[in-house]
Protein backbone atom coordinates (compact mmCIF):
# COMPACT_ATOMS: atom_id res chain seq x y z
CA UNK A 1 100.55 -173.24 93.53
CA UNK A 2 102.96 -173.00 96.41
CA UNK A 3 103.18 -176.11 98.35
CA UNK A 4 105.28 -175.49 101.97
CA UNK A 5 105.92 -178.72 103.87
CA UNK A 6 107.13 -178.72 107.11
CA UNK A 7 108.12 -181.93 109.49
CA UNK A 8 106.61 -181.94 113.32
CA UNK A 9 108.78 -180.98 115.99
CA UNK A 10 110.49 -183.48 118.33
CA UNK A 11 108.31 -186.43 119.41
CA UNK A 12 108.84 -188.99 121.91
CA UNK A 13 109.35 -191.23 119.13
CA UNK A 14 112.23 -189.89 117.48
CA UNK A 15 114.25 -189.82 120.56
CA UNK A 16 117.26 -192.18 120.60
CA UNK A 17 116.37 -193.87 123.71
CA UNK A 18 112.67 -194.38 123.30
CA UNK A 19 111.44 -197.83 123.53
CA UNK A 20 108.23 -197.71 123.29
CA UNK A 21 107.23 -198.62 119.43
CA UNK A 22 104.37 -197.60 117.35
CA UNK A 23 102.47 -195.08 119.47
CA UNK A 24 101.04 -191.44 118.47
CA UNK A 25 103.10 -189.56 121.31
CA UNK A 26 102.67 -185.79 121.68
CA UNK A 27 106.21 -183.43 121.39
CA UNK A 28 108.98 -183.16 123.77
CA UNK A 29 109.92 -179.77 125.39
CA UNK A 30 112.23 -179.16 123.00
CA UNK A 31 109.92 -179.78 119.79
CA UNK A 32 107.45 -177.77 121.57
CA UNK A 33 110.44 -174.81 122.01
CA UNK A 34 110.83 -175.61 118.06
CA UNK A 35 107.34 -175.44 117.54
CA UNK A 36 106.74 -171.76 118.87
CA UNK A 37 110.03 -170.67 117.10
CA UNK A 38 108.09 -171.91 113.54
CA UNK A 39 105.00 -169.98 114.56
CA UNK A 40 107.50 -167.05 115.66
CA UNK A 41 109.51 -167.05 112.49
CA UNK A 42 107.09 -168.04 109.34
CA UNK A 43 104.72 -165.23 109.44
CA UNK A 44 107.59 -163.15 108.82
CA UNK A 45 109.02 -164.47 106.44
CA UNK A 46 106.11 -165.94 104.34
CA UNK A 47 103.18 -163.70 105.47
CA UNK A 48 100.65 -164.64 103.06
CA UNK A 49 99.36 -168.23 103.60
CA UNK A 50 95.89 -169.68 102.23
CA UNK A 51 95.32 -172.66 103.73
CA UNK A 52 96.89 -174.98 106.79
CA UNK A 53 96.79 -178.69 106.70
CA UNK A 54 98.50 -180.99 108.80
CA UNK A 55 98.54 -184.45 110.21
CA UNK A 56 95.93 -186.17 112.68
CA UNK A 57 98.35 -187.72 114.32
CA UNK A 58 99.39 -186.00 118.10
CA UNK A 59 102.93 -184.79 117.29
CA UNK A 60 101.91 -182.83 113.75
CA UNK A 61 98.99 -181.21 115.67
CA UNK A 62 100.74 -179.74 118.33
CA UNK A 63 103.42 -178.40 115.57
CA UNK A 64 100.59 -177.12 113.41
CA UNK A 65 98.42 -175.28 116.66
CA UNK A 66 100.81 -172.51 117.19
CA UNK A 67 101.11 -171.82 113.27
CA UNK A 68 97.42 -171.95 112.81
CA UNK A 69 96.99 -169.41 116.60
CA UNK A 70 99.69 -167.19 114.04
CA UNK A 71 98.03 -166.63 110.84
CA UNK A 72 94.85 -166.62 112.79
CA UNK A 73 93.54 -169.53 110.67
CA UNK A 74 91.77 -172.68 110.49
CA UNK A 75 93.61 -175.92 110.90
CA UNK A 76 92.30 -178.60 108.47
CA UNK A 77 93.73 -181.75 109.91
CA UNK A 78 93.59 -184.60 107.24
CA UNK A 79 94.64 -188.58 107.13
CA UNK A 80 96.27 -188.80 104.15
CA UNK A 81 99.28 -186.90 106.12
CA UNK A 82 99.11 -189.27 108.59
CA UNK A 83 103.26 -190.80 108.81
CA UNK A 84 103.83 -194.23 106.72
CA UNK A 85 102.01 -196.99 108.45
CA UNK A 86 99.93 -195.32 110.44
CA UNK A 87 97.03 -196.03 107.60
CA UNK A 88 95.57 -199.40 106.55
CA UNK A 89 96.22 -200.07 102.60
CA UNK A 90 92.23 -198.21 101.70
CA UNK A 91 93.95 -195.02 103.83
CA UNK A 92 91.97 -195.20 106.82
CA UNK A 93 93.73 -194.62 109.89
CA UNK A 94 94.73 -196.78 112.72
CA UNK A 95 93.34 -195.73 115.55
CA UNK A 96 95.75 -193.69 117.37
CA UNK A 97 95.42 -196.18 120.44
CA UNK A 98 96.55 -199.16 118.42
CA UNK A 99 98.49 -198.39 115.86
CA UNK A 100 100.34 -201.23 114.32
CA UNK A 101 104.62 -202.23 114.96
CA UNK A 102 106.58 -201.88 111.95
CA UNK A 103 108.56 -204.53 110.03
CA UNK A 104 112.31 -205.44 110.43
CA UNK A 105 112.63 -204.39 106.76
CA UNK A 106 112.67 -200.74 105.50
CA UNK A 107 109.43 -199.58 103.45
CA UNK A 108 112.01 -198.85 99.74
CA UNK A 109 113.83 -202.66 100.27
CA UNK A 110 110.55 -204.04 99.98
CA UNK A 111 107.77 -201.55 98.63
CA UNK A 112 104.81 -203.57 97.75
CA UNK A 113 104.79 -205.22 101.03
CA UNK A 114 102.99 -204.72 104.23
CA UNK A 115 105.42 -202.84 106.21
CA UNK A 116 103.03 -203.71 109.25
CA UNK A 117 103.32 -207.04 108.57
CA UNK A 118 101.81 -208.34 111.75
CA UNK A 119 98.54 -206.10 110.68
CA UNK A 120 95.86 -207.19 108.29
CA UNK A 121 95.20 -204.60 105.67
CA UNK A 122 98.56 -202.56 106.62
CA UNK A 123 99.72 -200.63 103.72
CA UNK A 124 103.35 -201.19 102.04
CA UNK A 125 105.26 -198.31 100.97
CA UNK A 126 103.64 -197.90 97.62
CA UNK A 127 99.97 -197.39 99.02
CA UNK A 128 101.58 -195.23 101.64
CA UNK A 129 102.83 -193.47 97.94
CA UNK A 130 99.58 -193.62 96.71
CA UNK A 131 97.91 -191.67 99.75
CA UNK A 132 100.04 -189.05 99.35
CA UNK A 133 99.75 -188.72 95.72
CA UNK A 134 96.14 -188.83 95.70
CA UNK A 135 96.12 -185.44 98.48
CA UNK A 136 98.86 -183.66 96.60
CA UNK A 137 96.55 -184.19 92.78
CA UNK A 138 93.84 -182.81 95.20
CA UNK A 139 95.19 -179.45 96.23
CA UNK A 140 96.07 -179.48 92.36
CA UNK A 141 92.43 -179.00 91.84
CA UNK A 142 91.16 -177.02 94.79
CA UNK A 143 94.00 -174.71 95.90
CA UNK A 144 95.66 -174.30 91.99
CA UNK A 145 96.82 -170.33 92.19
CA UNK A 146 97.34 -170.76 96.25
CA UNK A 147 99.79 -171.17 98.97
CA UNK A 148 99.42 -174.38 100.90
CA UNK A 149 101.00 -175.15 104.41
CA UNK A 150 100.96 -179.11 105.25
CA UNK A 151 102.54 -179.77 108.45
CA UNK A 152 103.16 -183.85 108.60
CA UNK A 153 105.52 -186.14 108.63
CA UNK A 154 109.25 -186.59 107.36
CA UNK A 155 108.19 -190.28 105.27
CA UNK A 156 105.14 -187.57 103.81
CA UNK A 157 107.55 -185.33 102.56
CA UNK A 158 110.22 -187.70 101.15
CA UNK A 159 107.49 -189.58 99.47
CA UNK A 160 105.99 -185.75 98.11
CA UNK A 161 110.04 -186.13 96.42
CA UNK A 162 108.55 -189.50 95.00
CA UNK A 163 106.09 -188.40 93.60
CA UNK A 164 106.96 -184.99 92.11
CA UNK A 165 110.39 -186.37 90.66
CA UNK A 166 108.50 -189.30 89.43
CA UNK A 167 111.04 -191.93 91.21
CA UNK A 168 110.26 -195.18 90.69
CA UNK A 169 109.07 -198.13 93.07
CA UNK A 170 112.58 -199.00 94.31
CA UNK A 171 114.25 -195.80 96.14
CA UNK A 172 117.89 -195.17 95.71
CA UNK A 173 117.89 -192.12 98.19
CA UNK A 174 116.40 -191.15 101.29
CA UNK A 175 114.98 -187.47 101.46
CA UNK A 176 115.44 -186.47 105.34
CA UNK A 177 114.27 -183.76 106.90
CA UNK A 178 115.00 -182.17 110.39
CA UNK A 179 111.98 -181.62 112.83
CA UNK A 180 110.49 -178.09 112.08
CA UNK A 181 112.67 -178.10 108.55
CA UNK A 182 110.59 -176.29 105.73
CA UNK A 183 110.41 -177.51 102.23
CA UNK A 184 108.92 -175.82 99.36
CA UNK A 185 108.06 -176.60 96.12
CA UNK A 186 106.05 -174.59 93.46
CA UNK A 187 103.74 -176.04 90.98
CA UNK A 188 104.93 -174.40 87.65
CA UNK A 189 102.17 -173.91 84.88
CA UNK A 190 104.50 -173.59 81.79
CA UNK A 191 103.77 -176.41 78.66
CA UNK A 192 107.27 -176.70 77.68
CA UNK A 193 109.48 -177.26 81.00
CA UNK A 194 109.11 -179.08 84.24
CA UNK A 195 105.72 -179.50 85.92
CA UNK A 196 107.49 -178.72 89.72
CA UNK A 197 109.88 -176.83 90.82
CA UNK A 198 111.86 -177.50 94.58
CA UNK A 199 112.79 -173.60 96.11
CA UNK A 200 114.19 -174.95 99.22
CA UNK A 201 113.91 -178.14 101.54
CA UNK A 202 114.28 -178.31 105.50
CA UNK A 203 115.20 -175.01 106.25
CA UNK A 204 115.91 -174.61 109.95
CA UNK A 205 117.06 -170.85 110.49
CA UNK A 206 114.15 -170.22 112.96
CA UNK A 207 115.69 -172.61 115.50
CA UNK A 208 118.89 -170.76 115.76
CA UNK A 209 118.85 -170.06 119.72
CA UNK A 210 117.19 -173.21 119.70
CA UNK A 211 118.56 -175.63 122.03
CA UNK A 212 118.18 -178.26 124.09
């Protein structure tokens, strides 16, 4: 199984100035300009694609919609990519209109508590783990000999690292990835070696031209 991961283009949220906490916030121009040079680039380069997942959340969806208008295929939007936080602690999703304020503390300094403190039933950084696991086990089973596009969040894909290197609870380094960056691993069926193998993570050649 080939497992592609690729981080939403540039939100409101991730901008340097925004103020405006917690809130599912569509893409800026320019992550919408990074969005069309994904759907422009990837069929190219990986042409053959089974199935397309991404986030529910505003800023993954407008990523994913020119990739899915591209391969000409269904998008298959799915909570469990929803970003860390987003989720209560049984994986249901905030809705989008009220999603909870984060903690003062990051998720790995503290990862079995509520890093939405303020939110009964917010999930720490281990059920956030946990969501993520449980999808990734699931494609195990459904999509085994298949190539799989998720297009979510950057805390999805570190926490995909978590999970596939088997890190423990307490994080000792942060996996970032740039908006639009690709990551692929491989799941390798071989009874003697490792179960994963990592090809690549957040390549950005398809925003070269790219600018703000």
């Amino acid at each position: 199984m080939n497992l592609i991961m690729i981080r939403h283009g540039q939100s409101y949220v991730n901008l340097k100035d925004w103020e405006g906490g917690n809130t599912d916030e569509p893409l800026t121009e320019l992550g919408q300009r990074q969005a069309a040079a994904l759907a422009a680039w990837m069929p190219k380069h990986i042409p053959q694609i089974d199935v397309l997942y991404c986030s529910t959340m505003m800023r993954a969806r407008e990523t994913a919609e020119p990739l899915s208008a591209a391969y000409d295929m269904h998008l298959i939007c799915d909570d469990r990519l929803r970003e860390v936080g987003n989720n209560r602690l049984d994986h249901i999703a905030w809705p989008s209109d009220n999603l909870p304020e984060y903690s003062d503390f990051w998720g790995s300094e503290r990862p079995f508590s509520s890093i939405t403190p303020e939110r009964e039933m917010g999930e720490s950084l281990m059920h956030f783990r946990v969501r993520v696991g449980n999808f990734i086990e699931e494609l195990i089973d459904r999509h085994r000999e298949q190539t799989i596009v998720t297009v979510c969040h950057g805390g999805v894909i570190e926490t995909t690292f978590d999970h596939v290197f088997n890190v423990g609870p307490w994080r000792r380094c942060e996996v970032w990835s740039h908006n639009t960056g690709i990551t692929r691993f491989e799941l390798v069926e071989h009874p003697t070696r490792e179960t994963w193998r990592l090809h690549y993570h957040s390549r950005t050649e398809h925003l070269v031209g790219v600018t703000r």
